[in-house]
PDB file of N, CA and C in Angstrom:
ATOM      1  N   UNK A   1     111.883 111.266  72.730  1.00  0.00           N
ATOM      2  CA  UNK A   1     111.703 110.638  74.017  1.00  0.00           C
ATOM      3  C   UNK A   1     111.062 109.255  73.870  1.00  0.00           C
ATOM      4  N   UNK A   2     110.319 108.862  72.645  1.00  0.00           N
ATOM      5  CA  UNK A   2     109.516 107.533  72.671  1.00  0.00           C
ATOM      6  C   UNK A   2     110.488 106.428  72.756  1.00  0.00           C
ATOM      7  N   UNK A   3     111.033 107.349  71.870  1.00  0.00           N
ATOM      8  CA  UNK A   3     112.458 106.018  71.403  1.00  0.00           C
ATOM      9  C   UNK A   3     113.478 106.015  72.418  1.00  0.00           C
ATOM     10  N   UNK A   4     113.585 106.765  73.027  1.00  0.00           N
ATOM     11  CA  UNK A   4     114.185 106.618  74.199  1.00  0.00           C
ATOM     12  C   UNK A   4     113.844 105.712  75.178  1.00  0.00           C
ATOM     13  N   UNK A   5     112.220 105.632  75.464  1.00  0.00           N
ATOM     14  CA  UNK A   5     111.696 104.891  76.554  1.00  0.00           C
ATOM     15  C   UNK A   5     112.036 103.028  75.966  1.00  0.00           C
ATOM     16  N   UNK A   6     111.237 102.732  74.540  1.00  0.00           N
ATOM     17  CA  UNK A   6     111.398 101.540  73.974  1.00  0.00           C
ATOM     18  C   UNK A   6     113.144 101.172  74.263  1.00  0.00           C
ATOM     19  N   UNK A   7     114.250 102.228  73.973  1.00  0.00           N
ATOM     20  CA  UNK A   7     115.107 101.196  74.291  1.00  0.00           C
ATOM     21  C   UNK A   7     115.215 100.834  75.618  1.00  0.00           C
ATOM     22  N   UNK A   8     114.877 101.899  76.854  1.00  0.00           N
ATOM     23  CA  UNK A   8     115.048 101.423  78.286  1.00  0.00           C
ATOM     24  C   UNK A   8     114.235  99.899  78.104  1.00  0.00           C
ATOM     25  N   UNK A   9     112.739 100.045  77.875  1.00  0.00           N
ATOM     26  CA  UNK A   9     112.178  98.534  78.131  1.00  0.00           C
ATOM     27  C   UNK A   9     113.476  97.695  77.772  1.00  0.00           C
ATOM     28  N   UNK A  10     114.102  97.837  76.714  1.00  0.00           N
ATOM     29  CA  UNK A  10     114.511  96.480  75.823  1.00  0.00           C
ATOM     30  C   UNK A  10     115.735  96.432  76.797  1.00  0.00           C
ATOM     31  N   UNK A  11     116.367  97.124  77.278  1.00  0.00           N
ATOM     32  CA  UNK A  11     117.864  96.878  77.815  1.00  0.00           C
ATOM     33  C   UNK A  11     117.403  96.938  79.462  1.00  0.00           C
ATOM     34  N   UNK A  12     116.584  97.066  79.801  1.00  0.00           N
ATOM     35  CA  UNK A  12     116.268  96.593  81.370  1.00  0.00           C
ATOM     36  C   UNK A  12     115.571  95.382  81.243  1.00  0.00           C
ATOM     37  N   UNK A  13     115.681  94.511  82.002  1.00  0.00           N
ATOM     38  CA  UNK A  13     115.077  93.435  83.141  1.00  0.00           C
ATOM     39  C   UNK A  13     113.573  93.881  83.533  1.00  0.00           C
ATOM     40  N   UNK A  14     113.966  94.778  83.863  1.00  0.00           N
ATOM     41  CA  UNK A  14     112.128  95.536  84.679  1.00  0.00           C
ATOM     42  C   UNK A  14     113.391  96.947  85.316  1.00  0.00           C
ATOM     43  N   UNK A  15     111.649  97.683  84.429  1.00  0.00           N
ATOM     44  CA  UNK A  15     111.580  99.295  85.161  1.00  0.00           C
ATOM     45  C   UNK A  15     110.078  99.722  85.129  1.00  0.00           C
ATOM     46  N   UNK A  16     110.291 100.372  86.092  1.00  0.00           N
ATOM     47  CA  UNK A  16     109.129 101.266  86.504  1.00  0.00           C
ATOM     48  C   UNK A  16     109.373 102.400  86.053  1.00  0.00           C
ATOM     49  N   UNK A  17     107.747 102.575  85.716  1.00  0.00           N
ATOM     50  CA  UNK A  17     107.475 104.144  84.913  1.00  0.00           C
ATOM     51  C   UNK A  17     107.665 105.152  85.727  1.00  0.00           C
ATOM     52  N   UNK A  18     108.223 105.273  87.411  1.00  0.00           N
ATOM     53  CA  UNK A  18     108.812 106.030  88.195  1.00  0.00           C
ATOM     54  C   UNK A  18     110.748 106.135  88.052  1.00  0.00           C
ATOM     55  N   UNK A  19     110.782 105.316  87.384  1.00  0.00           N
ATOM     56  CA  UNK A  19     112.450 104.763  86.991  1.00  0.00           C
ATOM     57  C   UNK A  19     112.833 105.730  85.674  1.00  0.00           C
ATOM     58  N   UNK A  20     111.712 105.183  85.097  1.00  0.00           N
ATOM     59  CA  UNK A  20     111.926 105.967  83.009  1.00  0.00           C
ATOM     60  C   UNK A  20     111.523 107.545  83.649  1.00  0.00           C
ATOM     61  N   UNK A  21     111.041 108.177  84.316  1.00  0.00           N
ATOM     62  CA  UNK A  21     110.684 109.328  84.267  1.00  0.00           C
ATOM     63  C   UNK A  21     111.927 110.230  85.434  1.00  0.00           C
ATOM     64  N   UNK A  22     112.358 109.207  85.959  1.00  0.00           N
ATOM     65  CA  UNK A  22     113.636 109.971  86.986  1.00  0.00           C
ATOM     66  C   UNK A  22     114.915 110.142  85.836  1.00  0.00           C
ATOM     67  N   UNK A  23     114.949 108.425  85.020  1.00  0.00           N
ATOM     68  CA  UNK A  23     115.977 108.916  84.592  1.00  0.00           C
ATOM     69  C   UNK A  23     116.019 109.681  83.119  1.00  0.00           C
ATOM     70  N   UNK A  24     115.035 110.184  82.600  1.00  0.00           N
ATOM     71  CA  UNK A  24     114.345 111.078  81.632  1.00  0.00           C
ATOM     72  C   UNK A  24     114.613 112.358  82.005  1.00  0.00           C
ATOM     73  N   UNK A  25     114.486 112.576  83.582  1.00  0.00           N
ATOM     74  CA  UNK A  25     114.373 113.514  84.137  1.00  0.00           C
ATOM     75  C   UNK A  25     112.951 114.503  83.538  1.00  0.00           C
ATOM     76  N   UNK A  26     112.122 113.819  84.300  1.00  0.00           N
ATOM     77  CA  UNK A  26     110.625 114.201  83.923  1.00  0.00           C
ATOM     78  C   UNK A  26     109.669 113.605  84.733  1.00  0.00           C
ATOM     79  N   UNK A  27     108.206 114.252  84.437  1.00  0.00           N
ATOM     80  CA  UNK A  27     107.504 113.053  85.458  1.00  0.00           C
ATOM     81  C   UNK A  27     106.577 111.853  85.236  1.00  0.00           C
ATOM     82  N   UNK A  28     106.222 111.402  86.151  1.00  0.00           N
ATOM     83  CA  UNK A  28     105.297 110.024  86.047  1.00  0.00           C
ATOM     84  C   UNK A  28     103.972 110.302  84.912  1.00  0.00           C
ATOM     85  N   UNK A  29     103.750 111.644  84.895  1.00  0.00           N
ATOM     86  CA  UNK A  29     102.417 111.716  84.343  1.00  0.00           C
ATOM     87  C   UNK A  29     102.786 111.705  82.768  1.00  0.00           C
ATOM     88  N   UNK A  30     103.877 112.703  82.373  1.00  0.00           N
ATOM     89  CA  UNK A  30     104.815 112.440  81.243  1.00  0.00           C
ATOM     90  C   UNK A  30     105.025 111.003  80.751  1.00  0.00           C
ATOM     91  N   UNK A  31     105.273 110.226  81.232  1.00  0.00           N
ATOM     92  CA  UNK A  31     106.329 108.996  80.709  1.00  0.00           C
ATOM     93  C   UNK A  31     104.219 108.001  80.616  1.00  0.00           C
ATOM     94  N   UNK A  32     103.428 108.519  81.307  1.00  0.00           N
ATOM     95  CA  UNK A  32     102.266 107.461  81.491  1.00  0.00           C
ATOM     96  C   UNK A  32     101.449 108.312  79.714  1.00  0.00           C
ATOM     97  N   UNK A  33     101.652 109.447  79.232  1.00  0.00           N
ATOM     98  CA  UNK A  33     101.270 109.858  78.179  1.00  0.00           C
ATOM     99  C   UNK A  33     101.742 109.686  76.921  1.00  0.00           C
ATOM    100  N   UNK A  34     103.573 109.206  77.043  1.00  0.00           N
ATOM    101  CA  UNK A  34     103.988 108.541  76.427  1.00  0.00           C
ATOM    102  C   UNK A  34     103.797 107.024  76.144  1.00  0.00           C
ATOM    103  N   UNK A  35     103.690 106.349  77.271  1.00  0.00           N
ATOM    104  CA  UNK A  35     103.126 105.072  76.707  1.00  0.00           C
ATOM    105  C   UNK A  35     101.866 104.937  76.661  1.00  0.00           C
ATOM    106  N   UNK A  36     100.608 106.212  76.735  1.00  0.00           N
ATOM    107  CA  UNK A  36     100.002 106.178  75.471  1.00  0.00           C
ATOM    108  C   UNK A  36      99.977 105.752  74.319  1.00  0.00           C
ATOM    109  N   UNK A  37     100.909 106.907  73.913  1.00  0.00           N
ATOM    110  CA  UNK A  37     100.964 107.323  72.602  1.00  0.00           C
ATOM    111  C   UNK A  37     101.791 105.825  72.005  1.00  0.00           C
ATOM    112  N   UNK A  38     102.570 105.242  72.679  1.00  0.00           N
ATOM    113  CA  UNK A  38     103.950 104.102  72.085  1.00  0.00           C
ATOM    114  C   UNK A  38     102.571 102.841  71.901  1.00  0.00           C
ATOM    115  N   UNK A  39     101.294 103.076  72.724  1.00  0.00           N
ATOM    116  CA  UNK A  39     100.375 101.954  72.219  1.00  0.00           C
ATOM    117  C   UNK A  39      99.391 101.989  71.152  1.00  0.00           C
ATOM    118  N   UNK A  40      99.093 103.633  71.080  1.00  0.00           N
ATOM    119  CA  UNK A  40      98.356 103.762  70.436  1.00  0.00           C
ATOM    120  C   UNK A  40      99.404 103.883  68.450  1.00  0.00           C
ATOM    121  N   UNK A  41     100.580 104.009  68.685  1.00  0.00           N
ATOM    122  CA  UNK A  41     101.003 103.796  67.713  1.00  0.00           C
ATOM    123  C   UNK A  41     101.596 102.730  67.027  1.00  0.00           C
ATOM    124  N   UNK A  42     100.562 101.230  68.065  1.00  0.00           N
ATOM    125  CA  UNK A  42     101.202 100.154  67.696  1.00  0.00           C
ATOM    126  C   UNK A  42     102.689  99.465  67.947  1.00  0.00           C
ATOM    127  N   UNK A  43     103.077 100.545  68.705  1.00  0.00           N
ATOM    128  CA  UNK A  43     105.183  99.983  69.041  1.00  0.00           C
ATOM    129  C   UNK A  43     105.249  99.125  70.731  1.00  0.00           C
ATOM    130  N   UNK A  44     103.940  98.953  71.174  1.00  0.00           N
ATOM    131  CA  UNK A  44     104.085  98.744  72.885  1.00  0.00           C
ATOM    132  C   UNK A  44     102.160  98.075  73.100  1.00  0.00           C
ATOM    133  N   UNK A  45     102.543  96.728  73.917  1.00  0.00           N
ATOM    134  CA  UNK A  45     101.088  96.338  73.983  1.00  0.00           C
ATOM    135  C   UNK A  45     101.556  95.993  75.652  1.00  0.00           C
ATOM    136  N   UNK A  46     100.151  96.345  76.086  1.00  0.00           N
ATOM    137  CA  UNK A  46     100.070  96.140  77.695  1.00  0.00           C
ATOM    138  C   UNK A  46      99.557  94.515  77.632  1.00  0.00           C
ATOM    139  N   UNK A  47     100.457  93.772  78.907  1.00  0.00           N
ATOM    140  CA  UNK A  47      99.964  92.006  78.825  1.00  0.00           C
ATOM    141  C   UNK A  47      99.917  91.891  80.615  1.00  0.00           C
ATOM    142  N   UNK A  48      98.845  91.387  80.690  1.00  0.00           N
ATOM    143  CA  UNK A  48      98.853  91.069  82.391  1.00  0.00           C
ATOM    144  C   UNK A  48      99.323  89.621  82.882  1.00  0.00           C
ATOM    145  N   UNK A  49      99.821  89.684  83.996  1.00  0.00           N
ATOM    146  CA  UNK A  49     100.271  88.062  84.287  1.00  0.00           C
ATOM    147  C   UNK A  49      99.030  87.049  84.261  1.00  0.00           C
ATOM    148  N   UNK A  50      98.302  87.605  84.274  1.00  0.00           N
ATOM    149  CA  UNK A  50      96.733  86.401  84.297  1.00  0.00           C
ATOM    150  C   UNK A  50      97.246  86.066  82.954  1.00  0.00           C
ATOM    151  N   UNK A  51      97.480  86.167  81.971  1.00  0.00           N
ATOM    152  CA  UNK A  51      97.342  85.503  80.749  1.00  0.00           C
ATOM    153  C   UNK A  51      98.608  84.890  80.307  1.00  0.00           C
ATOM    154  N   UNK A  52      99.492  85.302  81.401  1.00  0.00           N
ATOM    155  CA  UNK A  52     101.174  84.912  80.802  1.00  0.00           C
ATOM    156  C   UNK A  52     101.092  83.707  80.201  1.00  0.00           C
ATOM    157  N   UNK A  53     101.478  83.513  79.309  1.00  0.00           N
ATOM    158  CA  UNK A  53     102.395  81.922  78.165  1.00  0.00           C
ATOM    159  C   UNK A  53     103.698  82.145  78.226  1.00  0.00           C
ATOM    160  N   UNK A  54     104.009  82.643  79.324  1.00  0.00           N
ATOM    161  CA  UNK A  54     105.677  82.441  79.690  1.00  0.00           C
ATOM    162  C   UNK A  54     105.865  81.218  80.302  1.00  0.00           C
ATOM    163  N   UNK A  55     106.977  80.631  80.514  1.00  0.00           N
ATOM    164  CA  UNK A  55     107.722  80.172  81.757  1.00  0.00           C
ATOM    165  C   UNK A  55     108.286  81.194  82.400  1.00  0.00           C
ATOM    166  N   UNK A  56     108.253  79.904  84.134  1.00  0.00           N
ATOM    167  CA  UNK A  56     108.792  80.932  84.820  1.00  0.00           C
ATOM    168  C   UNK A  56     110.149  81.395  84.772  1.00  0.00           C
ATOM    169  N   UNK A  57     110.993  80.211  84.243  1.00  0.00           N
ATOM    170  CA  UNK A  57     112.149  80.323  84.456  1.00  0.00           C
ATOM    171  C   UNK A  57     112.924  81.410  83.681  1.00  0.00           C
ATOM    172  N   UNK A  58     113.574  82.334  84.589  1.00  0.00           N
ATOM    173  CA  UNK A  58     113.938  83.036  84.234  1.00  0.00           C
ATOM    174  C   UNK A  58     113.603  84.764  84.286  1.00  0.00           C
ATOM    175  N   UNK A  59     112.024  84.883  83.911  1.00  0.00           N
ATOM    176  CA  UNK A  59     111.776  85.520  84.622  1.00  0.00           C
ATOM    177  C   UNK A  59     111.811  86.358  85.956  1.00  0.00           C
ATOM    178  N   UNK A  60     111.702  87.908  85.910  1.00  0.00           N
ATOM    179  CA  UNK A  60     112.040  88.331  86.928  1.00  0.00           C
ATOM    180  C   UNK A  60     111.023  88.638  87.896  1.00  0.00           C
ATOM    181  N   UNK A  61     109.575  88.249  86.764  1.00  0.00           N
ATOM    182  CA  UNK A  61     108.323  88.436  88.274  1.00  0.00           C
ATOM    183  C   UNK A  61     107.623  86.923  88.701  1.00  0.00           C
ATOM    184  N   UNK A  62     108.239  86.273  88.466  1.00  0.00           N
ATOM    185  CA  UNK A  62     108.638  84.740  88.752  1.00  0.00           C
ATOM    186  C   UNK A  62     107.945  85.146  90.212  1.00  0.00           C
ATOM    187  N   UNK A  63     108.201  85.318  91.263  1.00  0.00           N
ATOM    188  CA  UNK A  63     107.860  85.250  92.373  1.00  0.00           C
ATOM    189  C   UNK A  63     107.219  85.947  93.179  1.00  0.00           C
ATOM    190  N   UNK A  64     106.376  87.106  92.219  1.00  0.00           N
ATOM    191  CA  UNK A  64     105.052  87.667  92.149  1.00  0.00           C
ATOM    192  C   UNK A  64     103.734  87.045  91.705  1.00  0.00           C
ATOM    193  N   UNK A  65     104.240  86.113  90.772  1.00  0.00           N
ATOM    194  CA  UNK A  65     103.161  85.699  89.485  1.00  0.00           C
ATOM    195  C   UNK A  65     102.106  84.754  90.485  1.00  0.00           C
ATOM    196  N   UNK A  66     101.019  85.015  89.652  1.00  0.00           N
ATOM    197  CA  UNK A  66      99.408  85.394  90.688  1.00  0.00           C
ATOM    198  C   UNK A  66      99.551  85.738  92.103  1.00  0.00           C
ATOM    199  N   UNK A  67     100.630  86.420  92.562  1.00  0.00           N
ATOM    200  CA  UNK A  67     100.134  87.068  93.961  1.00  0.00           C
ATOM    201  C   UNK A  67      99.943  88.579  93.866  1.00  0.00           C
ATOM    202  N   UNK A  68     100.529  89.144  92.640  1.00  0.00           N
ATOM    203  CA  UNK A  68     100.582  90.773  92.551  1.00  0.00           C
ATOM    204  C   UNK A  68      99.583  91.088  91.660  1.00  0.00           C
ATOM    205  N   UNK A  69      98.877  91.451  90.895  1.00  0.00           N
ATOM    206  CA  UNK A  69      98.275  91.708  89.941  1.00  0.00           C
ATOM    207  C   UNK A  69      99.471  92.533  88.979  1.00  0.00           C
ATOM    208  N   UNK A  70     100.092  92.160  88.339  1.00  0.00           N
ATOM    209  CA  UNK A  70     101.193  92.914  87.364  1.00  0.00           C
ATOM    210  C   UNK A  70     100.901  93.373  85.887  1.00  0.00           C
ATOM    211  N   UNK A  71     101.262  94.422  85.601  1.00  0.00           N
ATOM    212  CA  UNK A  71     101.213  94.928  83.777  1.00  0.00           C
ATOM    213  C   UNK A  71     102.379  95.061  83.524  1.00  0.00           C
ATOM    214  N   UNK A  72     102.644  94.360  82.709  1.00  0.00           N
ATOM    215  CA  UNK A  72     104.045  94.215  81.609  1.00  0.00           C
ATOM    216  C   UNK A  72     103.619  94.770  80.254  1.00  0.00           C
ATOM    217  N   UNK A  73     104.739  95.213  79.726  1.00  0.00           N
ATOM    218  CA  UNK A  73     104.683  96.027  78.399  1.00  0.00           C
ATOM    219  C   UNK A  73     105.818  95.037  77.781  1.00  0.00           C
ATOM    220  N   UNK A  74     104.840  94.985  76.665  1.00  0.00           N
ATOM    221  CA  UNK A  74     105.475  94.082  75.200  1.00  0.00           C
ATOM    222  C   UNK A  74     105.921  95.443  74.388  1.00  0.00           C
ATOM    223  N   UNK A  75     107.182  94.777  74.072  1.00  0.00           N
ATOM    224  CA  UNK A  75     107.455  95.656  72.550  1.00  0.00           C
ATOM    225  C   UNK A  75     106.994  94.885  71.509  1.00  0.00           C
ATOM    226  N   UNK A  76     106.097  95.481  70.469  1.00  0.00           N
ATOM    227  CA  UNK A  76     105.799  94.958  69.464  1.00  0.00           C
ATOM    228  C   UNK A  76     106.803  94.530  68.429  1.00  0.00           C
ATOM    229  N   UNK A  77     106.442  93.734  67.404  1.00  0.00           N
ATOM    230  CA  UNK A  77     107.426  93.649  66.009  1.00  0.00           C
ATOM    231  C   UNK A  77     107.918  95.335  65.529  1.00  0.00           C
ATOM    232  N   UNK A  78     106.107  96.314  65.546  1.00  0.00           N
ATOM    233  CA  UNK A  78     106.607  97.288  64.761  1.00  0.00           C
ATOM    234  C   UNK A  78     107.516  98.133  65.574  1.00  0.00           C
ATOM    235  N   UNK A  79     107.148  97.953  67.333  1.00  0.00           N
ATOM    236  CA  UNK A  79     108.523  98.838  68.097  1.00  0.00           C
ATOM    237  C   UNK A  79     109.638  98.520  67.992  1.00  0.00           C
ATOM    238  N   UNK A  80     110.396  97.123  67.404  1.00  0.00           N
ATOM    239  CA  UNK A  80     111.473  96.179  67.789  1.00  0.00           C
ATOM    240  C   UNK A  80     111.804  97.157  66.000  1.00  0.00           C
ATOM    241  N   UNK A  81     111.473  97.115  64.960  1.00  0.00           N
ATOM    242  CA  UNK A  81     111.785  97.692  63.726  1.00  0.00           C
ATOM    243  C   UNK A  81     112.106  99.197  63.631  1.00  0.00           C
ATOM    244  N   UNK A  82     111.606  99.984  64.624  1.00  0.00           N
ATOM    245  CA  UNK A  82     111.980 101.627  64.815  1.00  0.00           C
ATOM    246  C   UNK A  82     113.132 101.498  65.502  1.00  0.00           C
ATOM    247  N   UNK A  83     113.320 100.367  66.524  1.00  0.00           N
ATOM    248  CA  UNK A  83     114.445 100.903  67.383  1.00  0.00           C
ATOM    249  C   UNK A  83     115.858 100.161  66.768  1.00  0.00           C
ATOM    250  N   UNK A  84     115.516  99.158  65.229  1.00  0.00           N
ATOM    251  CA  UNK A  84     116.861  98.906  64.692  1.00  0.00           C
ATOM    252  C   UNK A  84     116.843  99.778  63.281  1.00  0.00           C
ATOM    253  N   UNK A  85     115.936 100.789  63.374  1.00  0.00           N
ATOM    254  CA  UNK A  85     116.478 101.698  62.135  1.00  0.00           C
ATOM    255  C   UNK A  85     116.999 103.015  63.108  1.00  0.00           C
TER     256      UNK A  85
END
């Protein structure tokens, strides 16, 4: 299931951890213990828009950014290396 979730991040735009757990077919509390575990094993880092070094362009919370308080999940190098072996 981990590796399951890392590829949703990578091939969605934006999902919600109510999204990964419908279409898992499982629940919110499930998919929030998994990305636990996907941080604590180094494959997934939590980044808030206060600190973004993005541009906007392009972006899809472009027109949230400083009005929502948002958490985005990075795939790490070592998650981006599990999900091409």
């Amino acid at each position: 299931m981990l590796k399951e979730i890392l590829r949703m991040l990578t091939e969605e735009k934006y999902i919600s951890k109510s999204k990964i757990a419908e279409k898992l077919n499982t629940t919110e509390d499930v998919i929030e213990h998994a990305f636990s575990q996907l941080s604590e094993m180094g494959y997934i880092k939590e980044d808030s828009t206060k600190d973004c070094n993005y541009k906007c362009k392009g972006c899809s919370f472009a027109s949230l950014c400083n009005k929502v308080p948002l958490n985005t999940i990075i795939i790490t190098e070592k998650g981006e290396k599990i999900l091409n072996n």
